[in-house]
Protein backbone atom coordinates (compact mmCIF):
# COMPACT_ATOMS: atom_id res chain seq x y z
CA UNK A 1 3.26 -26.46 10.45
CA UNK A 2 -0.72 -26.93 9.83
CA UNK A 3 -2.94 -28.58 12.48
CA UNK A 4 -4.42 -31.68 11.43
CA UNK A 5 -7.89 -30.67 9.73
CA UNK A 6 -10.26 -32.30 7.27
CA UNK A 7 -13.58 -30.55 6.46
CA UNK A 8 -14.57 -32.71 4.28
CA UNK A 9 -15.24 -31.22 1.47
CA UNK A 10 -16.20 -27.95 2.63
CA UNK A 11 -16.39 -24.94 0.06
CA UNK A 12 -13.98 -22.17 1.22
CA UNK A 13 -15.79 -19.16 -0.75
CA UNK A 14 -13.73 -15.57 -1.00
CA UNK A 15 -15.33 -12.54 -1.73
CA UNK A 16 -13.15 -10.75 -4.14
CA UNK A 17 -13.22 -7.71 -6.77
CA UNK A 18 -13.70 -8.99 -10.08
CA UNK A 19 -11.06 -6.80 -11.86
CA UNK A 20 -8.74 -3.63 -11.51
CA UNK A 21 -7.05 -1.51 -13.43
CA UNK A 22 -3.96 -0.66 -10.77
CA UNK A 23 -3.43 -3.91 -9.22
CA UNK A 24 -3.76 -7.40 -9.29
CA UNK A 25 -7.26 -8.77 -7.52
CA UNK A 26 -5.83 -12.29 -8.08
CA UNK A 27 -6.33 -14.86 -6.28
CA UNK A 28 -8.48 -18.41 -7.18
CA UNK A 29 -6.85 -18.82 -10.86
CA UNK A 30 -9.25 -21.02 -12.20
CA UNK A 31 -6.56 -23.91 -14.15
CA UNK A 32 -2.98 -23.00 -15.05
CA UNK A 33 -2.52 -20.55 -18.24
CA UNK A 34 1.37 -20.91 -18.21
CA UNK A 35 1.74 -17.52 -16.30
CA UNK A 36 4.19 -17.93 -13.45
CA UNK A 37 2.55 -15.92 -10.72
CA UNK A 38 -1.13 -17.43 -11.72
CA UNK A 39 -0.04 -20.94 -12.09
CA UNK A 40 2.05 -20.51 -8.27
CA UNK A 41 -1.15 -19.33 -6.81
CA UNK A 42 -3.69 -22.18 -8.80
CA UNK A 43 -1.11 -24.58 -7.33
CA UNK A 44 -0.50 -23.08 -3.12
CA UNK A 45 -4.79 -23.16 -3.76
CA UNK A 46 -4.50 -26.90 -4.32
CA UNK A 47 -1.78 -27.32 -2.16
CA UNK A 48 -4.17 -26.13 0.66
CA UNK A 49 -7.31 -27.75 -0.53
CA UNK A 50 -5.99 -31.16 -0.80
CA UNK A 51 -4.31 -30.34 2.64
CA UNK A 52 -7.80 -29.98 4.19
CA UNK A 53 -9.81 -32.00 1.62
CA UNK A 54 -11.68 -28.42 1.02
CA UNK A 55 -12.53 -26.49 -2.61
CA UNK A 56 -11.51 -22.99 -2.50
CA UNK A 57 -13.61 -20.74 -4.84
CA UNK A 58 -14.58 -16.80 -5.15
CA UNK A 59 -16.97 -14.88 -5.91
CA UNK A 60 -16.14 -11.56 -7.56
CA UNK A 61 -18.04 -8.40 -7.52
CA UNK A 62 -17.20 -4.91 -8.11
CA UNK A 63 -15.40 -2.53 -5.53
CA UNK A 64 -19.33 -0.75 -4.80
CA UNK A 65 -20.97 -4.14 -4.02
CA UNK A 66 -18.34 -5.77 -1.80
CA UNK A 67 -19.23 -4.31 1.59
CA UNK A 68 -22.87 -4.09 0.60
CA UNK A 69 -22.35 -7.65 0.00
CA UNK A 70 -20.90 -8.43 3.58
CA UNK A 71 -23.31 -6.21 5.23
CA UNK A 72 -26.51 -7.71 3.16
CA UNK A 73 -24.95 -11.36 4.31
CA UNK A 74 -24.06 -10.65 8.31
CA UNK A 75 -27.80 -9.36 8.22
CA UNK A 76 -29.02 -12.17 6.91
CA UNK A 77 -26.59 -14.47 9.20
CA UNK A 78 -25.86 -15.77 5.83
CA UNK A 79 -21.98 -17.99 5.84
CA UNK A 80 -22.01 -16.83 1.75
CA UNK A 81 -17.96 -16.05 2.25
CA UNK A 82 -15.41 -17.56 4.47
CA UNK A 83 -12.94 -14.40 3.13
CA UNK A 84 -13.56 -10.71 2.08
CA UNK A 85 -11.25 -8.47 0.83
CA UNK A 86 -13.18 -5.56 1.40
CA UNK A 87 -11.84 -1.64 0.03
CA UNK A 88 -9.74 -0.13 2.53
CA UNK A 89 -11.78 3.48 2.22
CA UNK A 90 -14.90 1.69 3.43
CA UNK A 91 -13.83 -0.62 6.28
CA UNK A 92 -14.52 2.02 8.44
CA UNK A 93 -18.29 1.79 8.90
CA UNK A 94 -18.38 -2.02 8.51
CA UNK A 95 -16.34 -2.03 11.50
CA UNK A 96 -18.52 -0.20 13.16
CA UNK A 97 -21.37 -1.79 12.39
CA UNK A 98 -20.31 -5.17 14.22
CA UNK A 99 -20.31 -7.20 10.48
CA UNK A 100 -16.62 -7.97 11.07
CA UNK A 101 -14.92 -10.83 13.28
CA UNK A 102 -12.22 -9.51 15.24
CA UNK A 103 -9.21 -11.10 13.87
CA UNK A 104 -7.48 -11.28 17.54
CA UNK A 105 -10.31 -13.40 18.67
CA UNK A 106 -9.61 -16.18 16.36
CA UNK A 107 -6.79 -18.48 17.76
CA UNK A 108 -6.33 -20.52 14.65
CA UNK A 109 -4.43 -17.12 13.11
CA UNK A 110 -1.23 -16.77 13.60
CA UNK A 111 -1.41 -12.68 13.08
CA UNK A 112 2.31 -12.41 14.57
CA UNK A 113 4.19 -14.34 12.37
CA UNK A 114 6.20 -13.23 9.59
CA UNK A 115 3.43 -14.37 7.24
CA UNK A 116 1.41 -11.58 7.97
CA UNK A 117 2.33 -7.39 7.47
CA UNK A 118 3.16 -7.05 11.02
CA UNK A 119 3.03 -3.35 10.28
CA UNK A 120 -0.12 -3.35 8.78
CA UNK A 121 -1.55 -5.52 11.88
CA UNK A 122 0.01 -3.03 14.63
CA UNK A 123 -1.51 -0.02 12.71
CA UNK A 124 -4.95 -1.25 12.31
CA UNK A 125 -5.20 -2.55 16.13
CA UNK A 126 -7.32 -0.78 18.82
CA UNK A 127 -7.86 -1.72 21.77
CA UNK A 128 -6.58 -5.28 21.09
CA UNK A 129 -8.72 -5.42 18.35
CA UNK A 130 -8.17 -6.17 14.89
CA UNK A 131 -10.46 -6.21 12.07
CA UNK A 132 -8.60 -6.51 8.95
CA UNK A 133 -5.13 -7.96 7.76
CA UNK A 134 -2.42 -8.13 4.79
CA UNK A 135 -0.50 -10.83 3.44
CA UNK A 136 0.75 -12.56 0.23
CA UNK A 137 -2.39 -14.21 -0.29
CA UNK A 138 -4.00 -12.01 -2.41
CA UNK A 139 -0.70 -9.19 -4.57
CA UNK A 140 -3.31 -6.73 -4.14
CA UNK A 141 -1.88 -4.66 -1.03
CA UNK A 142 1.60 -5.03 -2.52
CA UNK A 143 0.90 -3.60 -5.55
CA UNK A 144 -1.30 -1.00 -4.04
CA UNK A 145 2.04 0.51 -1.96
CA UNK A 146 3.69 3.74 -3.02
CA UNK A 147 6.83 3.54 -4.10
CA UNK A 148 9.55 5.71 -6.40
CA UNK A 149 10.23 4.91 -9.58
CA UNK A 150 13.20 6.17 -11.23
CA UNK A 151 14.68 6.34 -14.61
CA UNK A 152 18.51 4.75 -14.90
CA UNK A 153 19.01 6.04 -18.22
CA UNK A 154 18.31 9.84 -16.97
CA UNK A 155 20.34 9.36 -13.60
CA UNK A 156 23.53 8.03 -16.12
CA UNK A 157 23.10 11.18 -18.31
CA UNK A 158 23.28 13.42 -14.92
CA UNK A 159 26.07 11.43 -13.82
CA UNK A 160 23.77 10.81 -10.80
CA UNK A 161 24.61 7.86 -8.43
CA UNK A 162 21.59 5.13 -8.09
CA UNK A 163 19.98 5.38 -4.93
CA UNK A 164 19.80 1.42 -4.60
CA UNK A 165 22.99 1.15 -2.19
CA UNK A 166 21.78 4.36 -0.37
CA UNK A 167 18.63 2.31 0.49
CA UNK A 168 20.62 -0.65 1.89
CA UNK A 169 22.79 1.80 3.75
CA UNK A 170 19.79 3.17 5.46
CA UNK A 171 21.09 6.63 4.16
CA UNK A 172 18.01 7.43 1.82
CA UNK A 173 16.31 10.51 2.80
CA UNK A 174 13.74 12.93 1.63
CA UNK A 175 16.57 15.66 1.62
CA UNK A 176 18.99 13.10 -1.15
CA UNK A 177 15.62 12.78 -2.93
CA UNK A 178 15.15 16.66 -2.94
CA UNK A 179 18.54 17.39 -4.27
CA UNK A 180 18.00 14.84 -7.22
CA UNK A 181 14.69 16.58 -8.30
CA UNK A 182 16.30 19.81 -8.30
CA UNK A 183 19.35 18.70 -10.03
CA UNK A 184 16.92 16.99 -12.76
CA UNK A 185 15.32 19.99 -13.50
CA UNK A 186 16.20 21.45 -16.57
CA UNK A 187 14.20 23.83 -19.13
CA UNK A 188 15.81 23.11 -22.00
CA UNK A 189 15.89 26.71 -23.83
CA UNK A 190 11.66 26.87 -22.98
CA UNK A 191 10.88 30.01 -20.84
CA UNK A 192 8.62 27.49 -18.61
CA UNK A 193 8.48 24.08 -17.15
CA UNK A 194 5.85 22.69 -19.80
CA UNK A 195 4.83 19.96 -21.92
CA UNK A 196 2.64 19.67 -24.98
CA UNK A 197 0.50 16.82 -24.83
CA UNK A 198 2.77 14.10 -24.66
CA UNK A 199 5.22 15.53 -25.84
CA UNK A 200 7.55 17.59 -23.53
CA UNK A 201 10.08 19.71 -24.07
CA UNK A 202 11.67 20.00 -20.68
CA UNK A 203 13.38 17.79 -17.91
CA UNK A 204 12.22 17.51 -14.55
CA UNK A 205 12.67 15.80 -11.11
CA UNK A 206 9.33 14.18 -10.16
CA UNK A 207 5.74 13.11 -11.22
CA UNK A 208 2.90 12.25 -9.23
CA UNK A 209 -0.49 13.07 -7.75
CA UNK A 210 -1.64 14.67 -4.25
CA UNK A 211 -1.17 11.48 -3.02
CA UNK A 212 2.40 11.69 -3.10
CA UNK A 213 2.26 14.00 0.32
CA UNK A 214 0.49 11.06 2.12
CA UNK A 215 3.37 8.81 0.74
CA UNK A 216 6.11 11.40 1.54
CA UNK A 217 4.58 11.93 4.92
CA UNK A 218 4.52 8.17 6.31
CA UNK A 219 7.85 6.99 4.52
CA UNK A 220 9.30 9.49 7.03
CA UNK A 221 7.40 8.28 9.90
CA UNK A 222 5.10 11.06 10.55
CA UNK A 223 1.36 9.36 10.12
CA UNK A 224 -0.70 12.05 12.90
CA UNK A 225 -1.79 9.36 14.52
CA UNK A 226 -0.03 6.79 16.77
CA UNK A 227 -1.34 4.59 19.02
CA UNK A 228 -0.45 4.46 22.77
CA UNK A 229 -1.66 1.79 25.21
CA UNK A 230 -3.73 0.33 22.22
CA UNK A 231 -5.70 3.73 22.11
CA UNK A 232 -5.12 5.93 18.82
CA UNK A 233 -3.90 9.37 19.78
CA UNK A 234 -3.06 12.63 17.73
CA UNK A 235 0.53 13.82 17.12
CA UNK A 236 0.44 15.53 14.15
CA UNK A 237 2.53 18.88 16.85
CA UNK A 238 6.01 18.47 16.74
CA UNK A 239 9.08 20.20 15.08
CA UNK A 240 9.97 16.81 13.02
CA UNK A 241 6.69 16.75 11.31
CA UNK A 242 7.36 20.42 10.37
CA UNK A 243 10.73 20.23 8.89
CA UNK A 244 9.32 17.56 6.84
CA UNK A 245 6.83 19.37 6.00
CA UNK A 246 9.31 22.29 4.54
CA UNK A 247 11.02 19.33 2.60
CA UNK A 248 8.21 18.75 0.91
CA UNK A 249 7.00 22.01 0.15
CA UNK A 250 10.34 22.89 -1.27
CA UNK A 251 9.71 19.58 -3.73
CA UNK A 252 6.76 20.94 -4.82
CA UNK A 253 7.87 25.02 -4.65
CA UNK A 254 11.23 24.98 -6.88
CA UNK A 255 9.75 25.00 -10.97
CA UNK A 256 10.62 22.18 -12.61
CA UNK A 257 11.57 20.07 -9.62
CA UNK A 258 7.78 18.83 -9.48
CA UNK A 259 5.43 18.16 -12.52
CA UNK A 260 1.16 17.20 -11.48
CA UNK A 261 -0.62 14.22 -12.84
CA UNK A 262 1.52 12.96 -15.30
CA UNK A 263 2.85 9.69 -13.33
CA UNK A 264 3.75 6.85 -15.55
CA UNK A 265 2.93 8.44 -18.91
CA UNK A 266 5.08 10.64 -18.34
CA UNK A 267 7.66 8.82 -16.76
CA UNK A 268 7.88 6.50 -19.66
CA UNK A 269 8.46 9.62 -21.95
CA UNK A 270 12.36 9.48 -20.15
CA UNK A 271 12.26 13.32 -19.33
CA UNK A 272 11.59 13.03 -15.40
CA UNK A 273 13.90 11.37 -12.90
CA UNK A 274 11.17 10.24 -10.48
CA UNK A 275 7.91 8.73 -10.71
CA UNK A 276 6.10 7.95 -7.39
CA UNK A 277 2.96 5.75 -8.11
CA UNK A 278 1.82 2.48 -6.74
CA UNK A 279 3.67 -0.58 -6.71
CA UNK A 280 0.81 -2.44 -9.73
CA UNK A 281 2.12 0.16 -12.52
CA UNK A 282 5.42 -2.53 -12.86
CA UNK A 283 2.90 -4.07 -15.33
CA UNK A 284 2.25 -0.92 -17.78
CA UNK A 285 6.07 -0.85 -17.78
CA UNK A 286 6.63 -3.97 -19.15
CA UNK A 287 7.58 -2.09 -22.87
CA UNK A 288 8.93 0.76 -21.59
CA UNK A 289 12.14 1.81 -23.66
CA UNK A 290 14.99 2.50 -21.36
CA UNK A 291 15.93 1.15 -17.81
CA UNK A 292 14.42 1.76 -14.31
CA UNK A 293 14.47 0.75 -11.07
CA UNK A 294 12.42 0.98 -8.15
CA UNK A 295 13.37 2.17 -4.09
CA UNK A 296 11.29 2.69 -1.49
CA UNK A 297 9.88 6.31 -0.09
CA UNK A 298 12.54 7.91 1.65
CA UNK A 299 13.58 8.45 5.23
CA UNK A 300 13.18 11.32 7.11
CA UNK A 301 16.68 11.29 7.89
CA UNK A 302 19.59 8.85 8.85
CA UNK A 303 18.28 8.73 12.36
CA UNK A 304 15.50 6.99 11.08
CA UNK A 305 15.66 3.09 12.21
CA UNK A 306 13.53 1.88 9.11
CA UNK A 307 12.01 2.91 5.52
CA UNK A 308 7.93 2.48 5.53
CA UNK A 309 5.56 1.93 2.46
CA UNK A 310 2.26 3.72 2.77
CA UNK A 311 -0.06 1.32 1.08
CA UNK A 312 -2.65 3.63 -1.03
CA UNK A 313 -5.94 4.53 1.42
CA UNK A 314 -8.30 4.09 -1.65
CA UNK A 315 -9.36 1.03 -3.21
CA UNK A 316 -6.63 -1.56 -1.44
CA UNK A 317 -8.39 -4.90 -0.74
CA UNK A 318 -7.80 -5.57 2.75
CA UNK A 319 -8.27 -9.55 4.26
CA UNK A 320 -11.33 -9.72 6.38
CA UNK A 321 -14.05 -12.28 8.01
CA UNK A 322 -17.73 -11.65 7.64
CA UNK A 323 -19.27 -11.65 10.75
CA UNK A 324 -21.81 -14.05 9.39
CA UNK A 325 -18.92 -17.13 9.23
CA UNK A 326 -20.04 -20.02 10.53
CA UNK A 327 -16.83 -21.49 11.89
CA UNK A 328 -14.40 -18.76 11.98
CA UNK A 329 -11.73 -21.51 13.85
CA UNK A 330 -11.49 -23.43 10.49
CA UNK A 331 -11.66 -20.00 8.63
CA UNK A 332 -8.62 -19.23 10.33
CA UNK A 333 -6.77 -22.30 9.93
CA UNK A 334 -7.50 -22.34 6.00
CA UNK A 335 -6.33 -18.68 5.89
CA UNK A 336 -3.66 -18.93 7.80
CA UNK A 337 -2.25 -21.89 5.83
CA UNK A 338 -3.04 -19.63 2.77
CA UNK A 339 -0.40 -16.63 3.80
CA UNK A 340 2.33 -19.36 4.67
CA UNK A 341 2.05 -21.09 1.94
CA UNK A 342 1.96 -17.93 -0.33
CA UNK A 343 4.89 -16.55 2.18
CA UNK A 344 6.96 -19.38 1.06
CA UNK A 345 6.54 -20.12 -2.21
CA UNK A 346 4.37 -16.67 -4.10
CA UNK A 347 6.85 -14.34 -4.03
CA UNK A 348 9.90 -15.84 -5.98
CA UNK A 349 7.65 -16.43 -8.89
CA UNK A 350 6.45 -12.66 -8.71
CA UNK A 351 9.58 -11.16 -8.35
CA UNK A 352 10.61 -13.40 -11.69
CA UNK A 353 7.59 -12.16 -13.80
CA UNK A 354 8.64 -8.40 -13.45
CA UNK A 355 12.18 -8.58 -12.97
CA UNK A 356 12.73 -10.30 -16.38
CA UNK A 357 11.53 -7.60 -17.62
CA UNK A 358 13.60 -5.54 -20.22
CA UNK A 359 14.79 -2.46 -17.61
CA UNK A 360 14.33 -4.27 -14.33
CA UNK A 361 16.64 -7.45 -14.95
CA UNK A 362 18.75 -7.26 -11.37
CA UNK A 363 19.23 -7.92 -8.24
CA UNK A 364 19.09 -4.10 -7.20
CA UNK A 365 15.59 -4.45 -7.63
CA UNK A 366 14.63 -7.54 -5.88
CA UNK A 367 16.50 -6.28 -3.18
CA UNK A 368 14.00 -3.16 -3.06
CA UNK A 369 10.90 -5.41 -3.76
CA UNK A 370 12.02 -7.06 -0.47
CA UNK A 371 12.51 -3.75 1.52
CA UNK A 372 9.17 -1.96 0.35
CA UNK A 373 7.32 -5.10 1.05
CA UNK A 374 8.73 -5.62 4.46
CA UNK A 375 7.73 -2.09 5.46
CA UNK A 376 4.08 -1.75 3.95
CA UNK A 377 1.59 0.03 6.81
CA UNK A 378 -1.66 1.79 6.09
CA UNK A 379 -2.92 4.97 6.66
CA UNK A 380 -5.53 4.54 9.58
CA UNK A 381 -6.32 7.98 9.79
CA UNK A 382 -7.45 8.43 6.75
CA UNK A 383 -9.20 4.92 6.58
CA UNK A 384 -11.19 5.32 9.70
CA UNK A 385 -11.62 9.01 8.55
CA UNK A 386 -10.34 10.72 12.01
CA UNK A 387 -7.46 12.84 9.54
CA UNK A 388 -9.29 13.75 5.72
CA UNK A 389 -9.72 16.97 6.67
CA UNK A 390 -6.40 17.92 8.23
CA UNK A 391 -4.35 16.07 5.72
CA UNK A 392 -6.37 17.68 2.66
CA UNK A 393 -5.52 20.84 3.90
CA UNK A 394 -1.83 19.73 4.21
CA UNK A 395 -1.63 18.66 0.70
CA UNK A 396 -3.32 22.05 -0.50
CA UNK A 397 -0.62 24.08 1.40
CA UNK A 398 2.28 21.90 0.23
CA UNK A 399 0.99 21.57 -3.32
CA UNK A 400 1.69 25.36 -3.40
CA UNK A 401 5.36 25.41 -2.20
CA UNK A 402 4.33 26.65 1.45
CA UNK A 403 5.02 24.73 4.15
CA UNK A 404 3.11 26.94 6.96
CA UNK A 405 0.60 23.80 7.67
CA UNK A 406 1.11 24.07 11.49
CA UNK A 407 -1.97 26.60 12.31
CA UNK A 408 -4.35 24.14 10.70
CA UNK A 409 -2.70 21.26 12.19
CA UNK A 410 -3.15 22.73 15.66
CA UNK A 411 -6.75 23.83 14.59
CA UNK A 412 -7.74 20.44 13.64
CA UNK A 413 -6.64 18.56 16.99
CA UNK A 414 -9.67 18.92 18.62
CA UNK A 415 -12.02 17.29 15.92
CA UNK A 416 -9.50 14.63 14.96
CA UNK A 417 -10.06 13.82 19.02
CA UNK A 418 -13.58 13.97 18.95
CA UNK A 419 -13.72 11.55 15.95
CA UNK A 420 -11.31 9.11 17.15
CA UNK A 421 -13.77 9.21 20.46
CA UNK A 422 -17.06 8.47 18.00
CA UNK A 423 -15.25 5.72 16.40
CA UNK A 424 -13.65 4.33 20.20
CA UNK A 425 -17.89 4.56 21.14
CA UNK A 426 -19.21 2.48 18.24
CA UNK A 427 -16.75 -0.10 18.58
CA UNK A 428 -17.45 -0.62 22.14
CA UNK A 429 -21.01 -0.47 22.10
């Protein structure tokens, strides 16, 4: 599987955020702590380094410094970092500013094997270029995707089926998510959907944040921007996109159904069916009371061939190269060997550490783990910019229970255009 390489000794360097609050930054454990995902990542590290008789190190810095760092070191034609894993809301301008290898041009990567997010890859790839990358080297982009969680206990005392075989099926949709919410909702004897602090006195179908449009939108397939010939083009027109877009309004327009900014506090407090938050809040679950599961964002409808994760567009730590790398061949061959190795041996461990868990002990769940991972893709509109506007004023339309989003969808073609044009220019200057 690996070429035949010794660098003699060569430092490997990452540049990584030092900590996070939502996911795990992990990646160069420093010795073993008896942890099972830290101690199967300290060993694939010296699995690799005795491999090709390198030392793989980091050096961590907070989400503001890390492209500042990569800029300040292209600049300087300074080889500081083999490795970045730079914030997904500002690869955009480092991009264009030339301080990133394309990925493409790098023939020790093997960016089409199952090792790497092929979704992810096709997303992010323009004109046969491709700046940035996923894989299991790092948890950080799989516990930055959006995903449902869902409360077992509350489904049992609704009678409610678990969605878990619906996934397999293919047959979850945003219209069997919907119809759960609604039949969740319950007041209780209040005269409004409410709660007191943290205490509430009412049942209800969901919990979330604005995000959860975004998450809604791609798990159904509609992103507004595909890419044809390797050129990113606008298709945010069509009558799919708009009876989605009355699914979700009707999530967020029926009183109880839908319940802002509570997410996992709230969710742990066993009075909402639903949850939708990113894939790192397993962790903050760990003493939860009660059992849950978690499924993938649903389908448009049956029709649909496959479920897809919307990894979140703020803060995910994306794999890139520094311009500045002084041998981007054996950069490649050391990260490549990294996501294979992690590929075959990372994820058994993580799947262990959470589903032991009290709540989360089955196979149901590993089964979903598999699926949402499998599916992950990012939102390259909104990374590169092109869609903030037009999608904010989505979300403020939906958030109200309307769905009539198509006037400023049709308003905002031209400028999404015009910016995907500015960002086409830079690259190709």
């Amino acid at each position: 599987m690996y070429p035949d390489a010794n660098f003699g000794g060569y430092e490997f360097v990452f540049l990584n955020q030092s900590s996070c609050e939502w996911a795990n930054p992990l990646c160069v454990p420093e010795e073993t702590t008896g942890d099972l995902v830290s101690d199967a990542m300290y060993n694939r590290n010296m699995r690799i380094a005795e491999r090709f008789n390198i030392k793989i190190t980091e050096y961590k810095a907070t989400k503001e410094e890390i492209t500042k760092l990569v800029r300040s070191s292209v600049m300087a034609n300074d080889d500081s970092y083999d490795v970045a894993f730079c914030p997904i809301d500002e690869l955009s301008s480092v991009i264009t500013d030339k301080a990133l290898f394309d990925l493409n041009s790098i023939d020790s990567l093997n960016l089409d094997k199952p090792w790497w997010d092929a979704k992810v890859i096709e997303a992010v790839t323009i004109d046969d270029k491709c700046y940035l990358a996923s894989s299991d080297v790092t948890f950080f982009p799989f516990e930055a995707t959006w995903v449902l969680y869902f409360n077992e206990d509350f489904f049992d005392k609704l009678n409610i089926e678990y969605p878990y075989q619906d996934v397999r099926d293919g047959k979850w949709t945003i219209d069997k998510l919907n119809k759960i919410c609604t039949e969740s909702a319950n007041l209780n004897g209040q005269d409004s959907f409410k709660y007191n602090g943290t205490s509430y006195i009412a049942d209800y179908g969901i919990t979330s944040n604005e995000q959860m449009v975004q998450a809604l939108m791609f798990g159904s397939e509609e992103t507004l921007i595909s890419i044809e010939n390797g050129t990113p083009v606008f298709d945010g027109e069509n009558e799919r996109a708009y009876k989605l877009y009355e699914n979700i309004a009707e999530i967020y327009g029926v009183e109880g159904t839908y319940l802002n900014g509570s997410g996992i506090p709230g969710f742990r407090s066993g009075h909402f069916a639903f949850a939708a938050e990113t894939l790192g809040h397993l962790s903050s679950m760990r003493d939860f009371d009660g059992n849950f599961g978690v499924v993938p964002m649903p389908k448009f409808d049956e029709e649909q061939e496959n479920y897809q994760s919307m990894i979140a567009s703020w803060g995910t730590l994306m794999t890139t190269i520094p311009a500045s790398a002084s041998d981007p061949e054996r950069t490649g061959i050391i990260l490549d060997a990294l996501a294979y190795d992690s590929y075959k041996n990372l994820m058994e461990p993580y799947y262990d550490t959470y589903l032991t868990n009290k709540g989360v002990r089955n196979d149901d769940s590993a089964d979903m783990l598999k699926i949402i991972r499998d599916t992950r893709i990012v939102n390259v509109g909104r990374m590169f910019g092109w869609t903030n506007s037009v999608i904010n004023s989505i979300t403020s339309t939906l958030k109200k229970g309307d769905p009539s989003v198509a006037s400023a969808i049709a308003s905002a073609k031209s400028s999404v255009e015009a910016n995907i044009e500015r960002t086409l220019e830079l690259m190709n200057e």
